[in-house]
C-alpha atoms as a PDB file:
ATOM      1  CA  UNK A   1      15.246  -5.055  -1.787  1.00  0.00           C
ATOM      2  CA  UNK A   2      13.350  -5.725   1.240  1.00  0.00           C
ATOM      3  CA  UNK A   3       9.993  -5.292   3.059  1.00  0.00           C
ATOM      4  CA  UNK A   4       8.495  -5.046   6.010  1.00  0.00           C
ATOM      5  CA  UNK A   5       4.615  -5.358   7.018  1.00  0.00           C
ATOM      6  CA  UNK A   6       3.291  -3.245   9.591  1.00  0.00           C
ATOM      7  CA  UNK A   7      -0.280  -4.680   8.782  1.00  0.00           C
ATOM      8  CA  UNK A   8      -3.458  -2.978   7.096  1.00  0.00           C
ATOM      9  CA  UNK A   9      -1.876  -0.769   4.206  1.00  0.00           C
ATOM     10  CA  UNK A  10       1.245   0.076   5.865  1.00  0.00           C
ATOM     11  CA  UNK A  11       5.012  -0.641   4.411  1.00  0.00           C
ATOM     12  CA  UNK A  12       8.573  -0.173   4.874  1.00  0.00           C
ATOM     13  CA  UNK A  13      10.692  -0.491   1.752  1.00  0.00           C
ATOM     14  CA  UNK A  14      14.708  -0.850   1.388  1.00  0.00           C
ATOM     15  CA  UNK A  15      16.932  -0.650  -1.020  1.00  0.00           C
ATOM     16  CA  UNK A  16      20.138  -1.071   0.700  1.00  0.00           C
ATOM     17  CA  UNK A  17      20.487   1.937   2.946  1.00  0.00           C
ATOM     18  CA  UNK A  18      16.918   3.965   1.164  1.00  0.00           C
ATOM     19  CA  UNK A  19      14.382   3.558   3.131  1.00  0.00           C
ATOM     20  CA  UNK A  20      10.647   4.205   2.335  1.00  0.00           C
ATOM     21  CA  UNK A  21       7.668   4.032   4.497  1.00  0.00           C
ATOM     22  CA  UNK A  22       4.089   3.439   2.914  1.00  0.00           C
ATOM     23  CA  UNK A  23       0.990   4.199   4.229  1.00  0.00           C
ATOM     24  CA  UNK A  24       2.016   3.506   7.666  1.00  0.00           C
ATOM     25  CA  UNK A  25      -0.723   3.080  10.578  1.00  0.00           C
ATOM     26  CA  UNK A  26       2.083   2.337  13.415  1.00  0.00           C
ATOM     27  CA  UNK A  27      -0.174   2.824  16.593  1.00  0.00           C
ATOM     28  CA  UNK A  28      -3.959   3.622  17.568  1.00  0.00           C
ATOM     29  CA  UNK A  29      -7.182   3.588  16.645  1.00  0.00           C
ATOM     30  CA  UNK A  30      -8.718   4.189  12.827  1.00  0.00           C
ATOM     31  CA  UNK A  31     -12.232   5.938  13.181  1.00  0.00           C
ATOM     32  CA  UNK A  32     -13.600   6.943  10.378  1.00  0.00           C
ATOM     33  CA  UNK A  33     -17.157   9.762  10.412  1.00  0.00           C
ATOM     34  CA  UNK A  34     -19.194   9.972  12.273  1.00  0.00           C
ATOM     35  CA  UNK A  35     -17.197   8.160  14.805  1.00  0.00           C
ATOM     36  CA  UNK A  36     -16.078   4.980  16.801  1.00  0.00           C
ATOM     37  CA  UNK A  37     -19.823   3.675  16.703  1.00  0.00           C
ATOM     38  CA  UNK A  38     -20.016   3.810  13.030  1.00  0.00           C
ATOM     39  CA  UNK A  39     -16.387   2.128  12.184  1.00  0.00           C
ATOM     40  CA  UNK A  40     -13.545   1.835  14.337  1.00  0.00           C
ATOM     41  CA  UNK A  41     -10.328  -0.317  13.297  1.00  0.00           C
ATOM     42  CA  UNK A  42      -7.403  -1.253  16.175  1.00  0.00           C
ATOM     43  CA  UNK A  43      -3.667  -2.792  15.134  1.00  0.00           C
ATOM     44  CA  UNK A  44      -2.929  -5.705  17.468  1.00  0.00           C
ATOM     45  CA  UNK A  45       0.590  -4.138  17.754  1.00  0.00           C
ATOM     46  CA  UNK A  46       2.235  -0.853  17.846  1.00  0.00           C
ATOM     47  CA  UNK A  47       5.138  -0.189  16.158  1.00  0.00           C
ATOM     48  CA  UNK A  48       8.461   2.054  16.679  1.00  0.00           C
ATOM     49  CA  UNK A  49       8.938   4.877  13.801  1.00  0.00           C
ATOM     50  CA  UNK A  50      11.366   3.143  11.576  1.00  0.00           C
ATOM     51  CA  UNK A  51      14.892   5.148  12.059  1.00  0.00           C
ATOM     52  CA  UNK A  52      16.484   6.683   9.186  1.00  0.00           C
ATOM     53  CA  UNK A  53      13.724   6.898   7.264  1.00  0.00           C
ATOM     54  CA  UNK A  54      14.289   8.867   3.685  1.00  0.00           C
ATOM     55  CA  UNK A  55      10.555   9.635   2.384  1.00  0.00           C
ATOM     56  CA  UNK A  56       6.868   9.009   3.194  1.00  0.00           C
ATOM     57  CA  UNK A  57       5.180   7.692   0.564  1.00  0.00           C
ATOM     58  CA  UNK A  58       0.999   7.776   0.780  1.00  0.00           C
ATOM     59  CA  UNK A  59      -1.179   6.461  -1.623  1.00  0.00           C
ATOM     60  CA  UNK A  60      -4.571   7.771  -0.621  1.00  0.00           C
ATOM     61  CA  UNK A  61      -5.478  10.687   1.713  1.00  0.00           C
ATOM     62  CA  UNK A  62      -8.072   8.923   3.990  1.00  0.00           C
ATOM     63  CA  UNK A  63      -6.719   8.304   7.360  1.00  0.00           C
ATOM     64  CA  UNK A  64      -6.515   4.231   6.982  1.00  0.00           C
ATOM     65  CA  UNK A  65      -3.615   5.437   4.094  1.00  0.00           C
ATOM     66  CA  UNK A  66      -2.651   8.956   5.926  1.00  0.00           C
ATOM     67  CA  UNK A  67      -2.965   7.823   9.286  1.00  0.00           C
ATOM     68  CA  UNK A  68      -3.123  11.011  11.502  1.00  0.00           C
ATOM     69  CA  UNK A  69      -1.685   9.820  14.944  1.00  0.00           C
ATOM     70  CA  UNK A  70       0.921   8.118  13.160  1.00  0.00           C
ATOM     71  CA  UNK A  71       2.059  10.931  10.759  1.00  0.00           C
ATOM     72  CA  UNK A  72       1.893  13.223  13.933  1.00  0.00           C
ATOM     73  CA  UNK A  73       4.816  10.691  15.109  1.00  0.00           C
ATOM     74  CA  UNK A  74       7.213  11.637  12.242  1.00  0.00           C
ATOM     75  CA  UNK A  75       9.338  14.346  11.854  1.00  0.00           C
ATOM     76  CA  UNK A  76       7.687  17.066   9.849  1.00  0.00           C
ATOM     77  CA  UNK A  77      10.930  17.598   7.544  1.00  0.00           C
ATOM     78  CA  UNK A  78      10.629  14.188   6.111  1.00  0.00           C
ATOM     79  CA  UNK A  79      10.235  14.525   2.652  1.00  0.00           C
ATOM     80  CA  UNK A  80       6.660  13.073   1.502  1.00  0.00           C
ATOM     81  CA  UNK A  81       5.538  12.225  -1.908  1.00  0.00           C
ATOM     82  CA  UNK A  82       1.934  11.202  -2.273  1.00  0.00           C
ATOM     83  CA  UNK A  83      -2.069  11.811  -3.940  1.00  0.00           C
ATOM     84  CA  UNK A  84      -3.308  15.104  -4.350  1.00  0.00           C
ATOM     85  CA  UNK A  85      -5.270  14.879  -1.825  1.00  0.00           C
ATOM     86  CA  UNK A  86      -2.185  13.136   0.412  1.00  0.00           C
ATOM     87  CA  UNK A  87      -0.474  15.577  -0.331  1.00  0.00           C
ATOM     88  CA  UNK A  88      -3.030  18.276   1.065  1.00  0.00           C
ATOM     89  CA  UNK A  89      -3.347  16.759   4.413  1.00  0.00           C
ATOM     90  CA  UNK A  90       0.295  16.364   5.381  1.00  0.00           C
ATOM     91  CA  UNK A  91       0.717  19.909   4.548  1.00  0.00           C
ATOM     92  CA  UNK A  92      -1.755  20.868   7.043  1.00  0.00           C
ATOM     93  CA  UNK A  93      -0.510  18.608   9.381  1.00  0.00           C
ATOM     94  CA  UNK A  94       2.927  21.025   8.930  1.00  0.00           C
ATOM     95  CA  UNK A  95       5.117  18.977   6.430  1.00  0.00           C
ATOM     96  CA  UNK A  96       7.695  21.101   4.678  1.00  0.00           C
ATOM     97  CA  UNK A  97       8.663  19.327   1.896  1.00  0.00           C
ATOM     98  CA  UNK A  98       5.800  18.087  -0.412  1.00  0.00           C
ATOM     99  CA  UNK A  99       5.411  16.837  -3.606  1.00  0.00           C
ATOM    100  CA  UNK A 100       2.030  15.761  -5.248  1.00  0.00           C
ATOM    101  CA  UNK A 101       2.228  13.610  -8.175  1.00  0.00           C
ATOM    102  CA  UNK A 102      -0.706  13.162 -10.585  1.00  0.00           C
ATOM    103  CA  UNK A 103      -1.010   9.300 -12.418  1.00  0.00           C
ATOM    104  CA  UNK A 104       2.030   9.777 -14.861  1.00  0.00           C
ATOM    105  CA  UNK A 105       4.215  11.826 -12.662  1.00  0.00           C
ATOM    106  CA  UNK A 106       7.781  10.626 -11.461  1.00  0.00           C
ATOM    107  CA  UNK A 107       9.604  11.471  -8.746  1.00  0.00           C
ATOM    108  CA  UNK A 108      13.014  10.751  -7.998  1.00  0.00           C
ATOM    109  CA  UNK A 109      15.039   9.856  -4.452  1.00  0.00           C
ATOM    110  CA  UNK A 110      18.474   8.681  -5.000  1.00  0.00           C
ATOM    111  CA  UNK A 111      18.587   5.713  -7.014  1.00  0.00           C
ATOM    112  CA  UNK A 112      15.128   5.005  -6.968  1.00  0.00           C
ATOM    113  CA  UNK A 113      12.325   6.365  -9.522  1.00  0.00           C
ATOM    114  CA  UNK A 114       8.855   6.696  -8.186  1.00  0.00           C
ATOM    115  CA  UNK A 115       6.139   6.985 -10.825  1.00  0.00           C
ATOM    116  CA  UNK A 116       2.309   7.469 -10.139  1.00  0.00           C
ATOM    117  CA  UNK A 117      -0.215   5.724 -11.603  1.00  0.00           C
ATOM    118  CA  UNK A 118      -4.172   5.711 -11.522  1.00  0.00           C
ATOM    119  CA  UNK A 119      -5.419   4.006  -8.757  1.00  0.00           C
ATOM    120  CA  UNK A 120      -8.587   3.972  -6.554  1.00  0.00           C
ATOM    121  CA  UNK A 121     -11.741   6.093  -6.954  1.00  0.00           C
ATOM    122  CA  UNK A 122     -12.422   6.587  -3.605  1.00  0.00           C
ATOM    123  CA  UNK A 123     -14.380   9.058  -4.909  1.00  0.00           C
ATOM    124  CA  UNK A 124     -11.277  10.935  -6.110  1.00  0.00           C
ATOM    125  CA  UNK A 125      -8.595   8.835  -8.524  1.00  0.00           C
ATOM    126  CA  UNK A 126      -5.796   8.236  -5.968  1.00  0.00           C
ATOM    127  CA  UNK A 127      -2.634   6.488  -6.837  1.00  0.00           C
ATOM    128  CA  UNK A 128      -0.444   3.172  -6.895  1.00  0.00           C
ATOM    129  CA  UNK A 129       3.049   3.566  -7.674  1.00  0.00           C
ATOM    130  CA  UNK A 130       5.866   1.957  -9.905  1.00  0.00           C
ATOM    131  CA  UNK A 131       9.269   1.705  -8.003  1.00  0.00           C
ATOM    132  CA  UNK A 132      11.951   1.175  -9.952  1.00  0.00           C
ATOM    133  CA  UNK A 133      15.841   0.802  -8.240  1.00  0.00           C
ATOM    134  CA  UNK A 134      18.897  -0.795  -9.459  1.00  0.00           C
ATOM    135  CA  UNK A 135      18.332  -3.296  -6.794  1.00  0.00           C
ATOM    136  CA  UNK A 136      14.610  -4.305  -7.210  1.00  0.00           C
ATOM    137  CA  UNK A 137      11.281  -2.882  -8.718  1.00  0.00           C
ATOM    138  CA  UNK A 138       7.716  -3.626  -7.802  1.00  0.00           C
ATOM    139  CA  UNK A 139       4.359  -2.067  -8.283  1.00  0.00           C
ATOM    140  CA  UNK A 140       1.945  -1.506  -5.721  1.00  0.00           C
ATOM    141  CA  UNK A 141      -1.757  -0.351  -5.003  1.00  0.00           C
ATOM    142  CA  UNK A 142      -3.572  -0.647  -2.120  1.00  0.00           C
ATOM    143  CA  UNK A 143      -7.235  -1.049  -3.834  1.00  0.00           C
ATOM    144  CA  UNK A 144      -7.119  -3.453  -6.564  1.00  0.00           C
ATOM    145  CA  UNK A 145      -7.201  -0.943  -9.567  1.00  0.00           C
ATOM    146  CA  UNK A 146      -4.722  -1.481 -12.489  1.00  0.00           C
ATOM    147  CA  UNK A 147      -5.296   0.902 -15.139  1.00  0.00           C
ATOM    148  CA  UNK A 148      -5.476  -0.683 -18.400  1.00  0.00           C
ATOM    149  CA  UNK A 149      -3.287   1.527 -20.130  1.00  0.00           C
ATOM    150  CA  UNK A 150      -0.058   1.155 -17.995  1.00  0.00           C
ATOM    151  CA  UNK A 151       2.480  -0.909 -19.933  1.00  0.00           C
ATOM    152  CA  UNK A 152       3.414  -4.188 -19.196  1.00  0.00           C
ATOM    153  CA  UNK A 153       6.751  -4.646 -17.881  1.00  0.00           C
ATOM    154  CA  UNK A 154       8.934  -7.302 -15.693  1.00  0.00           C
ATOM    155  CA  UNK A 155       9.109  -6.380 -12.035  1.00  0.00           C
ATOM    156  CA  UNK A 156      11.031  -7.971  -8.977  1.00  0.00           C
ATOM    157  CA  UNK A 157       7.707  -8.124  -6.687  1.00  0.00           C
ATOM    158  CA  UNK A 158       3.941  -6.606  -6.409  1.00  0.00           C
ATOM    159  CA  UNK A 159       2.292  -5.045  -3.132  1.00  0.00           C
ATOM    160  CA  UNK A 160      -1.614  -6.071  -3.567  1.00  0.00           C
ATOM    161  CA  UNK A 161      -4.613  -6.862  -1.456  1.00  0.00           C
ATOM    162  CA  UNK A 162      -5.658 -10.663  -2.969  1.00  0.00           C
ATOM    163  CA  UNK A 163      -9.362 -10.608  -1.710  1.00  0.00           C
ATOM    164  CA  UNK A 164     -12.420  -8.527  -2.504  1.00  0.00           C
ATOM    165  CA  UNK A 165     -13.559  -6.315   0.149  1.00  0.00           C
ATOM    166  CA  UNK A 166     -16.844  -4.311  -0.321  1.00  0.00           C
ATOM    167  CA  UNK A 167     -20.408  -3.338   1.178  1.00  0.00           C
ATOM    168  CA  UNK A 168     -23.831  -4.061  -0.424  1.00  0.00           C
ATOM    169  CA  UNK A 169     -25.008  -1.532  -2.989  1.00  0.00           C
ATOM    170  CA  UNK A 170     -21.748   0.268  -3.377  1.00  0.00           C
ATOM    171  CA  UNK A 171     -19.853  -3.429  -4.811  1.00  0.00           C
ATOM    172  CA  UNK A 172     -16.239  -4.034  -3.977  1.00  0.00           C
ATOM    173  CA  UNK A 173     -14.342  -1.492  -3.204  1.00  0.00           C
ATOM    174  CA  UNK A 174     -11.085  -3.581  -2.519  1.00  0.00           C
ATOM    175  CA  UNK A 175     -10.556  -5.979  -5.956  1.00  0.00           C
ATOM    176  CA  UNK A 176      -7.473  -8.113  -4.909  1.00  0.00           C
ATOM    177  CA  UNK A 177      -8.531 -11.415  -6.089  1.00  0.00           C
ATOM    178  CA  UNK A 178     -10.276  -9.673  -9.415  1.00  0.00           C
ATOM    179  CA  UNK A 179      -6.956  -7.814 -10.139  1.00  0.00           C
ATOM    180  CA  UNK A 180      -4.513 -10.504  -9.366  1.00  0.00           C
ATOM    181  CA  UNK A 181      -4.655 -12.531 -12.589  1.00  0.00           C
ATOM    182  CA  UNK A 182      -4.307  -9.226 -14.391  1.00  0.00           C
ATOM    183  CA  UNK A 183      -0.973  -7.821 -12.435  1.00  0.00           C
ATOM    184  CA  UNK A 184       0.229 -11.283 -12.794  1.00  0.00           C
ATOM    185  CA  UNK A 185      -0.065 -11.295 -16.530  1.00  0.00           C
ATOM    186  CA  UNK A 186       1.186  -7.632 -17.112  1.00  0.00           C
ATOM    187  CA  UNK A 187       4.557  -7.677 -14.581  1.00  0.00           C
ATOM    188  CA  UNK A 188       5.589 -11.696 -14.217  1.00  0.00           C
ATOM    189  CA  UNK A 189       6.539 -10.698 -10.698  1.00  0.00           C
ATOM    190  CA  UNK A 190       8.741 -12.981  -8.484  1.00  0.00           C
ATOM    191  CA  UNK A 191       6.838 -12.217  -5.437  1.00  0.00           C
ATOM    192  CA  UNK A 192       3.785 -10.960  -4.635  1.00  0.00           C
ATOM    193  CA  UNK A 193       2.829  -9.427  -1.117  1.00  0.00           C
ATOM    194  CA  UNK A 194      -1.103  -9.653   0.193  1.00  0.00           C
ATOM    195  CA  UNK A 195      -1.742  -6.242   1.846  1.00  0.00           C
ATOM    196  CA  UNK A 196      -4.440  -4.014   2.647  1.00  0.00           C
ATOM    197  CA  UNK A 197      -6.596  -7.329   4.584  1.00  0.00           C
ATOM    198  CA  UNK A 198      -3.957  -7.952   6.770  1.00  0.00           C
ATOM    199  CA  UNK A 199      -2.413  -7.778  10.200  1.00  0.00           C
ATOM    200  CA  UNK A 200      -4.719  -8.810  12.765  1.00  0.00           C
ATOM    201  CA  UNK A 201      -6.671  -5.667  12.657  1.00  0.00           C
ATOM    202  CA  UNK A 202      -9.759  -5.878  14.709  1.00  0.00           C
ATOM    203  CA  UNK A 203     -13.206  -3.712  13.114  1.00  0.00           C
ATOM    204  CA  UNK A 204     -16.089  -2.499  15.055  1.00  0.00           C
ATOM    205  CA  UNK A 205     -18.756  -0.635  14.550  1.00  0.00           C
ATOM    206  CA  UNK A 206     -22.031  -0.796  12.945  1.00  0.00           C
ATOM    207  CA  UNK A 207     -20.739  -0.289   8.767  1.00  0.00           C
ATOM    208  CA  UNK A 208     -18.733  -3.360   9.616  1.00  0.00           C
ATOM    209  CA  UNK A 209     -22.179  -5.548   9.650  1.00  0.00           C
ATOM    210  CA  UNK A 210     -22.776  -5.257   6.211  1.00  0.00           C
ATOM    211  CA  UNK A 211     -18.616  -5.560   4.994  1.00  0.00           C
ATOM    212  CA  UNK A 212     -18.382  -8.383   2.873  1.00  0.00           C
ATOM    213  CA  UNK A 213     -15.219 -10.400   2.191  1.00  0.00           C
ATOM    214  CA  UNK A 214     -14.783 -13.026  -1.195  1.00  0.00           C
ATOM    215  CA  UNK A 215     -11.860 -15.022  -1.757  1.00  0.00           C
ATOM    216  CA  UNK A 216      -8.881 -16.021   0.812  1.00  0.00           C
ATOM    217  CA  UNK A 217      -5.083 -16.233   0.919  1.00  0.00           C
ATOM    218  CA  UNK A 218      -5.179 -19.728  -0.152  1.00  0.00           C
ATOM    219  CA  UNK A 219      -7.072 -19.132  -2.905  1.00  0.00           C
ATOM    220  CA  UNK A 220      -4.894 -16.360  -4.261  1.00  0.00           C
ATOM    221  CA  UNK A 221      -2.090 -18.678  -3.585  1.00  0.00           C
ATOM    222  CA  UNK A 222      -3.083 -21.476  -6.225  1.00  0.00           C
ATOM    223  CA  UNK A 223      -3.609 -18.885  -9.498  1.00  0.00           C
ATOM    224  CA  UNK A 224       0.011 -17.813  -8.952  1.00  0.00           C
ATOM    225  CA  UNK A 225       2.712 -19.697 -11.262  1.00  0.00           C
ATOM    226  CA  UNK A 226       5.397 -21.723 -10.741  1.00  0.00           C
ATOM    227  CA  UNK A 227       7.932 -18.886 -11.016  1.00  0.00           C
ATOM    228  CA  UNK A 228       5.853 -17.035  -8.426  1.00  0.00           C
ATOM    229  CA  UNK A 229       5.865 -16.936  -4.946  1.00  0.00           C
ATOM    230  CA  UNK A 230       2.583 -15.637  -2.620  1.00  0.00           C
ATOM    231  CA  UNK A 231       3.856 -14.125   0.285  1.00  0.00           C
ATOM    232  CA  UNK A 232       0.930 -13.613   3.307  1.00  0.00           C
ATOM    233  CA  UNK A 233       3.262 -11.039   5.535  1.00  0.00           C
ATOM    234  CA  UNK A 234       3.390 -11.373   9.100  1.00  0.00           C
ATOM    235  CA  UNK A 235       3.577  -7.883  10.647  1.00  0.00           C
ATOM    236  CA  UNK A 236       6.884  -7.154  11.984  1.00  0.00           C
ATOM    237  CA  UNK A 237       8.739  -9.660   9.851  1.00  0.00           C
ATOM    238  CA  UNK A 238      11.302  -7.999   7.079  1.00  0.00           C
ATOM    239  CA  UNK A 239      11.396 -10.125   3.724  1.00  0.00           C
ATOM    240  CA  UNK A 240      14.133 -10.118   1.239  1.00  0.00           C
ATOM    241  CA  UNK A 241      12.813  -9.913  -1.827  1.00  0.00           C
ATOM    242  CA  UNK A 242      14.551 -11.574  -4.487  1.00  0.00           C
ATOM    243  CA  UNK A 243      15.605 -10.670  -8.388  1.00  0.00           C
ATOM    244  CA  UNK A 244      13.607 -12.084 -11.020  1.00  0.00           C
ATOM    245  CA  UNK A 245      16.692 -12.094 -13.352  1.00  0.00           C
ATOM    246  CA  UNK A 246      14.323  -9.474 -15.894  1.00  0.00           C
ATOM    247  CA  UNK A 247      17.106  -7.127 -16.074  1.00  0.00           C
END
């Protein structure tokens, strides 16, 4: 199993010749209503559409998730599994082969076994996924939500952010460093990835006055075990990700 960061939310997954891409923002600018003067986010570096890809996988349907110059990049034929509300917007963008999963749902590519779970209110319950392959699993959300229902299990590795983001009144609407003791204690992962905070992405605007950050990398690092590994991914770089000998 391997992974590559392509910085803010954005992933591409192997397992040997599968290849999934996640939430990928590859090249320009994030603007989010009313427009560039309210928030604006740009990626220090674009990135080439991965070749060969087999799905899209989206976790949210806000453009920082379901980026909308990037998705226009990929071929509409891909096969895409994602949120309701994911799965709404790359259907108008002209994708022919959809599938929406609700929390609970599975979904099934090859070897590998995708199954939603709750994730973010963002008003709407989006979703985080369990990927499970004969060569690696790993769980990931993009928010900091685990719901407390979802069994524990042993996984391989978990994609999280591992800092709070949020704005004053509304509270933290990114919970890495809350959820990290928690995903720790349910899946004994071998590796954990910090996403979601990452990649040199540069904010502007005037919401970004009042976005508040708590907690750090470093931090994050020292509440991790001795048979786990913090991983802070460089964009660009591809990481094997190693077996936790669970099964």
């Amino acid at each position: 199993m391997h992974a590559t960061y392509y910085g803010a939310n954005g992933w591409l997954l192997e397992w040997g010749s599968l290849r999934v891409l996640v939430d990928p923002w590859l090249r320009g600018p994030l603007v989010f209503p009313p427009g560039p003067w309210f928030f604006q986010g740009q990626i220090a570096h674009n990135f080439p559409v991965p070749e060969q890809l087999d799905l899209l996988l989206l976790t949210q349907g806000l453009d920082d998730h379901a980026h909308p110059e990037t998705l226009a990049l990929l071929p509409q034929s891909l096969p895409v599994v994602g949120s309701a509300s994911a799965a709404a917007k790359v259907t108008q963008l002209g994708f022919t082969q959809v599938t929406a999963l609700k929390p609970g749902s599975s979904f099934h590519v090859g070897e590998l076994s995708i199954t939603a779970t709750a994730g973010a209110p963002v008003p709407q319950v989006e979703n985080g996924y369990l990927l499970r392959h004969p060569e690696g699993s790993l769980y990931l959300e993009p928010h900091g939500y685990l719901p407390a229902d979802l069994a524990a299990e042993p996984l391989d590795a978990v994609i999280t952010p591992v800092v709070d983001l949020g704005l004053p009144l509304a509270g933290a609407f990114v919970r890495g460093s809350h959820v990290l003791p928690q995903l720790l204690e349910r899946f004994s992962p071998q590796t954990v990835l910090a996403s979601t905070a990452g990649g040199d992405v540069q904010f502007s605007g005037l919401l970004t006055r009042w976005l508040w950050q708590r907690g750090s990398v470093e931090e994050s690092g020292r509440q991790l075990a001795g048979s786990s590994r913090l991983i802070d991914p460089i964009p660009g770089e591809r990481y094997a990700l190693a077996r936790s000998g669970h099964g």
